[in-house]
PDB file of N, CA and C in Angstrom:
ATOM      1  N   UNK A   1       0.840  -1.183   0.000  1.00  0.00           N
ATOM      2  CA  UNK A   1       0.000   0.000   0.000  1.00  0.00           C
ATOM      3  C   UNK A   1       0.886   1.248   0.000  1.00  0.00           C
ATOM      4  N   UNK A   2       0.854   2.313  -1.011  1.00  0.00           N
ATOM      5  CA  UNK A   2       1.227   3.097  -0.605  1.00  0.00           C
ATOM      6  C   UNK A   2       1.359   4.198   0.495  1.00  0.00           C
ATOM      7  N   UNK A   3       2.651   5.184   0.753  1.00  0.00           N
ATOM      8  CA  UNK A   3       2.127   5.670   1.859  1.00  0.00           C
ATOM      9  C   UNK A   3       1.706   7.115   1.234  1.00  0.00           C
ATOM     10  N   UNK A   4       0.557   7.546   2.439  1.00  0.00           N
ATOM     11  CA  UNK A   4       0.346   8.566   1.816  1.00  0.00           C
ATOM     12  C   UNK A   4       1.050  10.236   1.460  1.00  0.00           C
ATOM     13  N   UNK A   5       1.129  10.904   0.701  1.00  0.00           N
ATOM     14  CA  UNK A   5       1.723  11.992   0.223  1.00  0.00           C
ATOM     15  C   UNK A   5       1.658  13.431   0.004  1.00  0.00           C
ATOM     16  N   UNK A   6       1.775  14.419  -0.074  1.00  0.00           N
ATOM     17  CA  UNK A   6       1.287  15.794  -0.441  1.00  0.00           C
ATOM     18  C   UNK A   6       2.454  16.414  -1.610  1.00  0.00           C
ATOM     19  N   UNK A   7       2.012  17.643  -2.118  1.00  0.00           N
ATOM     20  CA  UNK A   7       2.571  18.050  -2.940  1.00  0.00           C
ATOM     21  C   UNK A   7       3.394  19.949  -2.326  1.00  0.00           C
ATOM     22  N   UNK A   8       4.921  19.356  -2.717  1.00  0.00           N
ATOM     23  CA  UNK A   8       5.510  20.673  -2.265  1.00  0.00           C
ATOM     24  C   UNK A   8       6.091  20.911  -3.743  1.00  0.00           C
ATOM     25  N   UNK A   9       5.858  22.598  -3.919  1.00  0.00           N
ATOM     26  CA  UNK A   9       6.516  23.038  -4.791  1.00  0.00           C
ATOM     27  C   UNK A   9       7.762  24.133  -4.122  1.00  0.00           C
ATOM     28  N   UNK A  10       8.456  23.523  -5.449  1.00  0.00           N
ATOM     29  CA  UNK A  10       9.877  23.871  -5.003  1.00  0.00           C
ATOM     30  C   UNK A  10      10.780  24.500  -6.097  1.00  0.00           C
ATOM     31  N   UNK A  11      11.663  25.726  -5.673  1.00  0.00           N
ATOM     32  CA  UNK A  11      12.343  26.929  -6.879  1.00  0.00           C
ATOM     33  C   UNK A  11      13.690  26.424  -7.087  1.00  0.00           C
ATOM     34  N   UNK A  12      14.057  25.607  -8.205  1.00  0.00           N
ATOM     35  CA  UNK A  12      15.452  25.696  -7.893  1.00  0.00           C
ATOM     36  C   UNK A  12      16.048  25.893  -9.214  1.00  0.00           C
ATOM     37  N   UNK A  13      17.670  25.999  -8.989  1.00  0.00           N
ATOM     38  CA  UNK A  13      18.428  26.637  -9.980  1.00  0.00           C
ATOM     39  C   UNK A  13      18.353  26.157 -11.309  1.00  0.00           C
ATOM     40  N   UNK A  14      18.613  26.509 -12.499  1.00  0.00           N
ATOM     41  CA  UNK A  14      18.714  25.790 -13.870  1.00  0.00           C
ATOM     42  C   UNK A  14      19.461  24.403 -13.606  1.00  0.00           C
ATOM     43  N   UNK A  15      20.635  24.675 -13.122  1.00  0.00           N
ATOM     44  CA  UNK A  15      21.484  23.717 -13.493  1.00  0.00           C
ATOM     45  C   UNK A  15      21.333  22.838 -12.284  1.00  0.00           C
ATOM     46  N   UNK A  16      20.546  22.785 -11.550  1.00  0.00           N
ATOM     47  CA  UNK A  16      20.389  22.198 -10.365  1.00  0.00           C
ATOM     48  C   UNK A  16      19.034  20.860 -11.422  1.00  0.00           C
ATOM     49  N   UNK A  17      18.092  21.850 -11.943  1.00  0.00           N
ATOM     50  CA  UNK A  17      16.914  21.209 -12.288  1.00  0.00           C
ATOM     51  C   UNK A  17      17.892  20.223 -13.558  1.00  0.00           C
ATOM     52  N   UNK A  18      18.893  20.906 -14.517  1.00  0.00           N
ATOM     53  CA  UNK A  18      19.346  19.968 -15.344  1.00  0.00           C
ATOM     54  C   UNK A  18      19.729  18.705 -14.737  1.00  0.00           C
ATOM     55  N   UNK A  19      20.649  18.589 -13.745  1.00  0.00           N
ATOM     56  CA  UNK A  19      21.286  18.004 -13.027  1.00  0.00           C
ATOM     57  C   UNK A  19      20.006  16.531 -12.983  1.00  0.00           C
ATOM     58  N   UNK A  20      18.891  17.098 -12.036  1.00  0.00           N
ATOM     59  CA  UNK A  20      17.523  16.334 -11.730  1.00  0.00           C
ATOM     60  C   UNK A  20      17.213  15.476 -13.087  1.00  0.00           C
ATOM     61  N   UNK A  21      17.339  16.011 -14.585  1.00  0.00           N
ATOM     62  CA  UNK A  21      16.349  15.636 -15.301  1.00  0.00           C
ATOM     63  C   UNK A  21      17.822  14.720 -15.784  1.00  0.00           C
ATOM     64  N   UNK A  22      18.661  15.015 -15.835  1.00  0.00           N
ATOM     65  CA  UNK A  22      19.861  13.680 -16.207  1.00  0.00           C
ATOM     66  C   UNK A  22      19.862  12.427 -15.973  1.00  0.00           C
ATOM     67  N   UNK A  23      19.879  12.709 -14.314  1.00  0.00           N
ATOM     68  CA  UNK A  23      19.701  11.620 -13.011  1.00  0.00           C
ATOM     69  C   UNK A  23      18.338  10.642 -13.131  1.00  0.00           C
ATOM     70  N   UNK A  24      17.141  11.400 -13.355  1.00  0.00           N
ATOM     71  CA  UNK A  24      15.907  10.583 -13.635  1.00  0.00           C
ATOM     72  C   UNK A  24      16.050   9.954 -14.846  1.00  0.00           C
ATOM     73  N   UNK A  25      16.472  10.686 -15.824  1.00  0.00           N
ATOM     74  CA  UNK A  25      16.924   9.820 -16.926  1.00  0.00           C
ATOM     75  C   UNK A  25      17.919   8.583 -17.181  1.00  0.00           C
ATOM     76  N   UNK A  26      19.174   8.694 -16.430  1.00  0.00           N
ATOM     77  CA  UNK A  26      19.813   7.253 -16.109  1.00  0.00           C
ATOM     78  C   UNK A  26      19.435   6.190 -15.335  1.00  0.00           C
ATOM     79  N   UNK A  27      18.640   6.445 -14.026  1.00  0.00           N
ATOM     80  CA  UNK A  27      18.209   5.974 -12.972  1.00  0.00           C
ATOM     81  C   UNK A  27      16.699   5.419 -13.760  1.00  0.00           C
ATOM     82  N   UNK A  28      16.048   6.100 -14.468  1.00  0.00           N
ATOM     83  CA  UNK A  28      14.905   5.922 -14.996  1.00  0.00           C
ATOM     84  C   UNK A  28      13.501   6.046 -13.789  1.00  0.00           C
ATOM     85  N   UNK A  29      14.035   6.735 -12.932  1.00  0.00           N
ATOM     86  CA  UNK A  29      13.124   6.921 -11.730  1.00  0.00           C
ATOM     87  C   UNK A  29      12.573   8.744 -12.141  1.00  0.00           C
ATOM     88  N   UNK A  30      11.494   8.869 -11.629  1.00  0.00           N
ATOM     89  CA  UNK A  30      10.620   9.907 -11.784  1.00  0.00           C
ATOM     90  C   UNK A  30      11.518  11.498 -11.404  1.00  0.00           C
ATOM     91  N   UNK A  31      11.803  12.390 -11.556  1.00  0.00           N
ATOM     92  CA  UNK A  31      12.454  13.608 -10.616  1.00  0.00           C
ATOM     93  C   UNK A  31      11.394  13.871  -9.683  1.00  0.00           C
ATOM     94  N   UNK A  32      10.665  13.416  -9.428  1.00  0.00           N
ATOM     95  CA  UNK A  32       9.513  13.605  -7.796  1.00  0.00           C
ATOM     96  C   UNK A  32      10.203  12.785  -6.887  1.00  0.00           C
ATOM     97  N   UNK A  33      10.444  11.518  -7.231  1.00  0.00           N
ATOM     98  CA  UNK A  33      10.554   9.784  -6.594  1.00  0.00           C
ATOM     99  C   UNK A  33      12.249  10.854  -6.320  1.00  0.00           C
ATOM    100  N   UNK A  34      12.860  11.162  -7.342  1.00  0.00           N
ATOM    101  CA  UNK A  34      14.652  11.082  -6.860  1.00  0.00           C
ATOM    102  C   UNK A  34      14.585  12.599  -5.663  1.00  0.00           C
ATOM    103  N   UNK A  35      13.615  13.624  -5.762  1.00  0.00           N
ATOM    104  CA  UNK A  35      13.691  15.049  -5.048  1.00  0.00           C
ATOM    105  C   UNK A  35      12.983  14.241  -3.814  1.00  0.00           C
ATOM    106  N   UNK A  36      12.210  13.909  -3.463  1.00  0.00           N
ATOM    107  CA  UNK A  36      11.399  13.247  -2.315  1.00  0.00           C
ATOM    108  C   UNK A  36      12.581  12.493  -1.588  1.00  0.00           C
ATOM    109  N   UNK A  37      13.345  11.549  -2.455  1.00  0.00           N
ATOM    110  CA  UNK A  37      14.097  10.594  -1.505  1.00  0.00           C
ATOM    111  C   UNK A  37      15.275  11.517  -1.120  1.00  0.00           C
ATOM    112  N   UNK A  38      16.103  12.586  -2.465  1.00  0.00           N
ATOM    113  CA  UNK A  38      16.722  13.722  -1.248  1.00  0.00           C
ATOM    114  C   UNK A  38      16.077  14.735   0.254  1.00  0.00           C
ATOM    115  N   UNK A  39      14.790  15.029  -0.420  1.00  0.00           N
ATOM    116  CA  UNK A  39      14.806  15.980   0.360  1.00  0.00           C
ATOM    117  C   UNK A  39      14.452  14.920   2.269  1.00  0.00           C
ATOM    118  N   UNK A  40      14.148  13.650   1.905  1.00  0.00           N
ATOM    119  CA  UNK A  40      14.030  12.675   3.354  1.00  0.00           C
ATOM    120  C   UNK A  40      15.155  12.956   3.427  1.00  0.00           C
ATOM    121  N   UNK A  41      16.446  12.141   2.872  1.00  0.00           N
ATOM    122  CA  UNK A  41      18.048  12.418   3.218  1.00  0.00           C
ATOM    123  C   UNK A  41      18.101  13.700   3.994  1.00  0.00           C
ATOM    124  N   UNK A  42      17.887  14.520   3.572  1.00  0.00           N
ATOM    125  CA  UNK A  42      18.537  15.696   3.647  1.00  0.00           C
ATOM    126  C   UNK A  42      17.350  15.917   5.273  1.00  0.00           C
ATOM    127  N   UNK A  43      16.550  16.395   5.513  1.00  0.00           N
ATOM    128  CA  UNK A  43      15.535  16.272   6.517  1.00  0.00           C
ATOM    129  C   UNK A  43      16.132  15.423   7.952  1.00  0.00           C
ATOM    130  N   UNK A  44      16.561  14.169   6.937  1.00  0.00           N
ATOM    131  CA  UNK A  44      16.492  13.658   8.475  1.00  0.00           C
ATOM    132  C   UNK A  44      17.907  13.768   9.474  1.00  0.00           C
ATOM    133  N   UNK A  45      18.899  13.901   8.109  1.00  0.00           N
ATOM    134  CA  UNK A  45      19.925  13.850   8.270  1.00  0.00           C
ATOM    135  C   UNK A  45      20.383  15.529   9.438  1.00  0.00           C
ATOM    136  N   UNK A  46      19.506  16.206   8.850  1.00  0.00           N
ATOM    137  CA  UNK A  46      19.344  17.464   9.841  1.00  0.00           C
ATOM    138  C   UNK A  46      19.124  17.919  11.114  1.00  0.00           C
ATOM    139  N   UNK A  47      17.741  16.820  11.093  1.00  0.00           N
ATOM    140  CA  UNK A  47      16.482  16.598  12.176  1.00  0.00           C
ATOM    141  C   UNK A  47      17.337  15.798  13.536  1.00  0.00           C
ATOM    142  N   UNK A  48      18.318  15.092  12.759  1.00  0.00           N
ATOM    143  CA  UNK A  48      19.223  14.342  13.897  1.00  0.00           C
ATOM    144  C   UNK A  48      20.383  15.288  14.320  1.00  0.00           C
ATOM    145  N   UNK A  49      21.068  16.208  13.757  1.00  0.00           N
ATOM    146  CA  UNK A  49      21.963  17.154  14.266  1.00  0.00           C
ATOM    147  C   UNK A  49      21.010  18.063  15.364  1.00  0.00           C
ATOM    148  N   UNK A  50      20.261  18.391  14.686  1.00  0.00           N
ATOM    149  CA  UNK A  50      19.754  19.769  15.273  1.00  0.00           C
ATOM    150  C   UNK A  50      18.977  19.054  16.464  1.00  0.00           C
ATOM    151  N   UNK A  51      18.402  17.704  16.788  1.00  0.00           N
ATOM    152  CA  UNK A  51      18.376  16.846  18.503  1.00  0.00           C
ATOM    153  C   UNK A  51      19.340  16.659  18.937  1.00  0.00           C
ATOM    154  N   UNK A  52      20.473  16.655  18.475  1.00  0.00           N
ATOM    155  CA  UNK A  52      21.624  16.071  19.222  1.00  0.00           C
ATOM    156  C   UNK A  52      22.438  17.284  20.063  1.00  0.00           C
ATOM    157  N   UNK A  53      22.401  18.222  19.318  1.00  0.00           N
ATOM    158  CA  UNK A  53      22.481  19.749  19.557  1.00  0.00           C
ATOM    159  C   UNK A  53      21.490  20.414  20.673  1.00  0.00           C
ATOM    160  N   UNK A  54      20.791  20.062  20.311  1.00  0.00           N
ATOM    161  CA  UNK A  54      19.403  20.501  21.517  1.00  0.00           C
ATOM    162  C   UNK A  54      19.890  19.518  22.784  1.00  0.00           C
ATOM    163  N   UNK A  55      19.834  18.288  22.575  1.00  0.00           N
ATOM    164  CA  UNK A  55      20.063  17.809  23.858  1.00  0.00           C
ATOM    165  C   UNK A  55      21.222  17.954  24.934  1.00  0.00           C
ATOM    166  N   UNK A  56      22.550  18.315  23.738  1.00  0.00           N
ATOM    167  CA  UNK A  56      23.647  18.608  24.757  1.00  0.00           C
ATOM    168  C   UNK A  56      23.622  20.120  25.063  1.00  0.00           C
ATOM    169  N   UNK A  57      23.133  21.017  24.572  1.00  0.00           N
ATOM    170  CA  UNK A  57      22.254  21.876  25.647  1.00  0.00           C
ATOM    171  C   UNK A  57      21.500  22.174  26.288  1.00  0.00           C
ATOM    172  N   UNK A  58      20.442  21.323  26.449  1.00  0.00           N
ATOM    173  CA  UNK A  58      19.520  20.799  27.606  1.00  0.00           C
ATOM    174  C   UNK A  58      20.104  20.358  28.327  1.00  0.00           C
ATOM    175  N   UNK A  59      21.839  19.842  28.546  1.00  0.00           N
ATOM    176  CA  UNK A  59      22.409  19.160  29.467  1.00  0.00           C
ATOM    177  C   UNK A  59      23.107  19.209  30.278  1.00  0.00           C
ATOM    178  N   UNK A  60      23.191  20.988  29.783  1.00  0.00           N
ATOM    179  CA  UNK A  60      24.252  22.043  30.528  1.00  0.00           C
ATOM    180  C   UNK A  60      23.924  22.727  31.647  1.00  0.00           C
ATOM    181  N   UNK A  61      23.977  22.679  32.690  1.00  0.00           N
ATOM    182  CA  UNK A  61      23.661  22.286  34.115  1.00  0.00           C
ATOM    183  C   UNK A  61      23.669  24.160  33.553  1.00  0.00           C
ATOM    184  N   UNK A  62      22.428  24.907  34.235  1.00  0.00           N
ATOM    185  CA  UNK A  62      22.267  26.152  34.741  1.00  0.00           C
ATOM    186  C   UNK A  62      21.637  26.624  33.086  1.00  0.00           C
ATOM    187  N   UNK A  63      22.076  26.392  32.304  1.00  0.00           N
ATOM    188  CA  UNK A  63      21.450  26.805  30.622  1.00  0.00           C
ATOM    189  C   UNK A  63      20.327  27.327  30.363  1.00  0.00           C
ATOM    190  N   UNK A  64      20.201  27.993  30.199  1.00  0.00           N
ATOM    191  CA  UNK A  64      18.689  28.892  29.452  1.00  0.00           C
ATOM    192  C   UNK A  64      18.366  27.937  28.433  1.00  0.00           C
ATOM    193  N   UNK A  65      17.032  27.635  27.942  1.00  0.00           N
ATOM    194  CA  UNK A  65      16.813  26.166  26.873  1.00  0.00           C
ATOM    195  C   UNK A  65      17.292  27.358  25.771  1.00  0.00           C
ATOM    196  N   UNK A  66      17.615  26.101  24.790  1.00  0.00           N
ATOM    197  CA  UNK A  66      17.700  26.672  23.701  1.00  0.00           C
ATOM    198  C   UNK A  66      17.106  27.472  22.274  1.00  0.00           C
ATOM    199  N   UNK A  67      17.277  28.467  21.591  1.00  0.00           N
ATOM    200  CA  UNK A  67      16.197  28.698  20.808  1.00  0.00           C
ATOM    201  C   UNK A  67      16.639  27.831  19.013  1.00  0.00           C
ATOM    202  N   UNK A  68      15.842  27.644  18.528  1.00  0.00           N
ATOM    203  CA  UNK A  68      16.157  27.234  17.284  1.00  0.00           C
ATOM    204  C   UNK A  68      17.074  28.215  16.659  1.00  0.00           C
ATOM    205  N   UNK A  69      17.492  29.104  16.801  1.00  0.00           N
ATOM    206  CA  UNK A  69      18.261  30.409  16.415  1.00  0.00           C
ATOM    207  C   UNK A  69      19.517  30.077  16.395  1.00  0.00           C
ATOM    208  N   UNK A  70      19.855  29.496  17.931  1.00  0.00           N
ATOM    209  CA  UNK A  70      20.831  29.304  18.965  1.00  0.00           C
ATOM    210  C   UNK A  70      21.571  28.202  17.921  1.00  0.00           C
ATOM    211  N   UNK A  71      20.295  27.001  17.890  1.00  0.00           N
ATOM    212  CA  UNK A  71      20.366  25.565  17.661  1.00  0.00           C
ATOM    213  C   UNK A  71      21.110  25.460  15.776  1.00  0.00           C
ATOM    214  N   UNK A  72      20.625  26.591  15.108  1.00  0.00           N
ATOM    215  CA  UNK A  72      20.997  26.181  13.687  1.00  0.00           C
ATOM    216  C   UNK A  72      21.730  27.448  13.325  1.00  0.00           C
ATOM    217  N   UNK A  73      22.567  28.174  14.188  1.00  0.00           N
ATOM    218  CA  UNK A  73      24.254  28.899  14.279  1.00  0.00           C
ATOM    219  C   UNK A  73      25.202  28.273  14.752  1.00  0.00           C
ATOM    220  N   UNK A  74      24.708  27.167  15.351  1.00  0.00           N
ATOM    221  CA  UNK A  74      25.654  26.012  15.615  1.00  0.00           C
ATOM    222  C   UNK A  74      25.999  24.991  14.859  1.00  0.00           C
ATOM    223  N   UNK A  75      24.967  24.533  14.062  1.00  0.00           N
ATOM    224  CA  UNK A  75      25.161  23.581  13.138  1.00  0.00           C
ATOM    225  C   UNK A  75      26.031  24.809  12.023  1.00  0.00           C
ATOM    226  N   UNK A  76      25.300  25.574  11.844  1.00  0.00           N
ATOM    227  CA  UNK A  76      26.199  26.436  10.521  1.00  0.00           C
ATOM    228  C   UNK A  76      27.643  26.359  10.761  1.00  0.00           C
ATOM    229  N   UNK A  77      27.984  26.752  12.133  1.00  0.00           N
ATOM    230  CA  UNK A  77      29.241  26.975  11.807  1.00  0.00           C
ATOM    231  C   UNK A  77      30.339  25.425  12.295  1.00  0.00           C
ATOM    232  N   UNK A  78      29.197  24.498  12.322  1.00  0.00           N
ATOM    233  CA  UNK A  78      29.930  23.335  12.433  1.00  0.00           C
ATOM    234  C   UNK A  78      30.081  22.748  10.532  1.00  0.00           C
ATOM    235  N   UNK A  79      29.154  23.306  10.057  1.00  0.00           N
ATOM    236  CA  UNK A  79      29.318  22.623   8.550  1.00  0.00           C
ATOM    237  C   UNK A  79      30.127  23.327   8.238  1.00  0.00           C
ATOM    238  N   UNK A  80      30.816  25.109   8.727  1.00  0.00           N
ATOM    239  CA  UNK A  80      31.803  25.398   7.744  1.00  0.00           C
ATOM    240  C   UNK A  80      33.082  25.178   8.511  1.00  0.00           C
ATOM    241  N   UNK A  81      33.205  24.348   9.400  1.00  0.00           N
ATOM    242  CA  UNK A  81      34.498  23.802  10.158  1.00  0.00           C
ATOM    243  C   UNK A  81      34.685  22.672   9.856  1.00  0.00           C
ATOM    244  N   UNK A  82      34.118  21.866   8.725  1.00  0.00           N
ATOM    245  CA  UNK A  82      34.011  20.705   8.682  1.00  0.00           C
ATOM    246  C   UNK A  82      33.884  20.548   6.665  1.00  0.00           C
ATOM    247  N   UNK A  83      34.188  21.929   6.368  1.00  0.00           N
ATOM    248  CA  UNK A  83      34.430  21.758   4.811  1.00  0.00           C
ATOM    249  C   UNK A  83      35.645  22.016   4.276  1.00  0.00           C
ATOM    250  N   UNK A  84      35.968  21.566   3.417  1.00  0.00           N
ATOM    251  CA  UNK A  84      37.432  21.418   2.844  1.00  0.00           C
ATOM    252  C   UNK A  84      37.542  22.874   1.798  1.00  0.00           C
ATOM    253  N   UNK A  85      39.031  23.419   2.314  1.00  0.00           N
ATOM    254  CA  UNK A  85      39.389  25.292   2.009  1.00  0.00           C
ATOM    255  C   UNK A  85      39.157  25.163   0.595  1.00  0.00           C
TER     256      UNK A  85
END
C-alpha cells in the first residue's frame, strides 16, 4: 500500500533542475521519486543534528533552553568547520 503523500513546490536553480532531469533519466526513476528521496536524506539527516544539539544543551547544568536560532548557528558553523578550504 502506498504511503500517503502531499505536494511541495519547489524553486530551484537551472542547473540544479538539469542536473535532476539527467539523473531521472539514467536511474529511470521519476524527478519527484529522486527530489522526495533527497529531500528525506537531507531532513532527516538534519532533524538528527539539530536533537543532538538541543540535547547537549539541555544538558548544561544552569542553561537557558535553547532557541532554534541558537540551535541552527551552531550547526552552521559546524558545517563550515568541517568543509574542505
Amino acid at each position: 500500500m502506498a504511503k500517503p503523500s502531499t505536494t511541495l513546490t519547489v524553486r530551484l536553480p537551472s542547473e540544479t533542475r538539469a542536473k535532476l532531469d539527467r539523473l531521472a533519466d539514467l536511474t529511470q526513476r521519476s524527478k519527484s521519486f529522486l527530489a522526495a528521496k533527497a529531500l528525506d536524506a537531507y531532513a532527516e539527516r538534519e532533524l538528527e543534528k539539530f536533537q543532538k544539539i538541543e540535547a547537549q544543551l539541555r544538558a548544561t547544568p544552569d542553561a537557558p533552553d535553547p532557541d532554534a536560532d541558537e540551535i541552527f548557528a551552531i550547526m552552521e558553523r559546524a558545517s563550515r568547520s568541517t568543509k574542505a578550504p
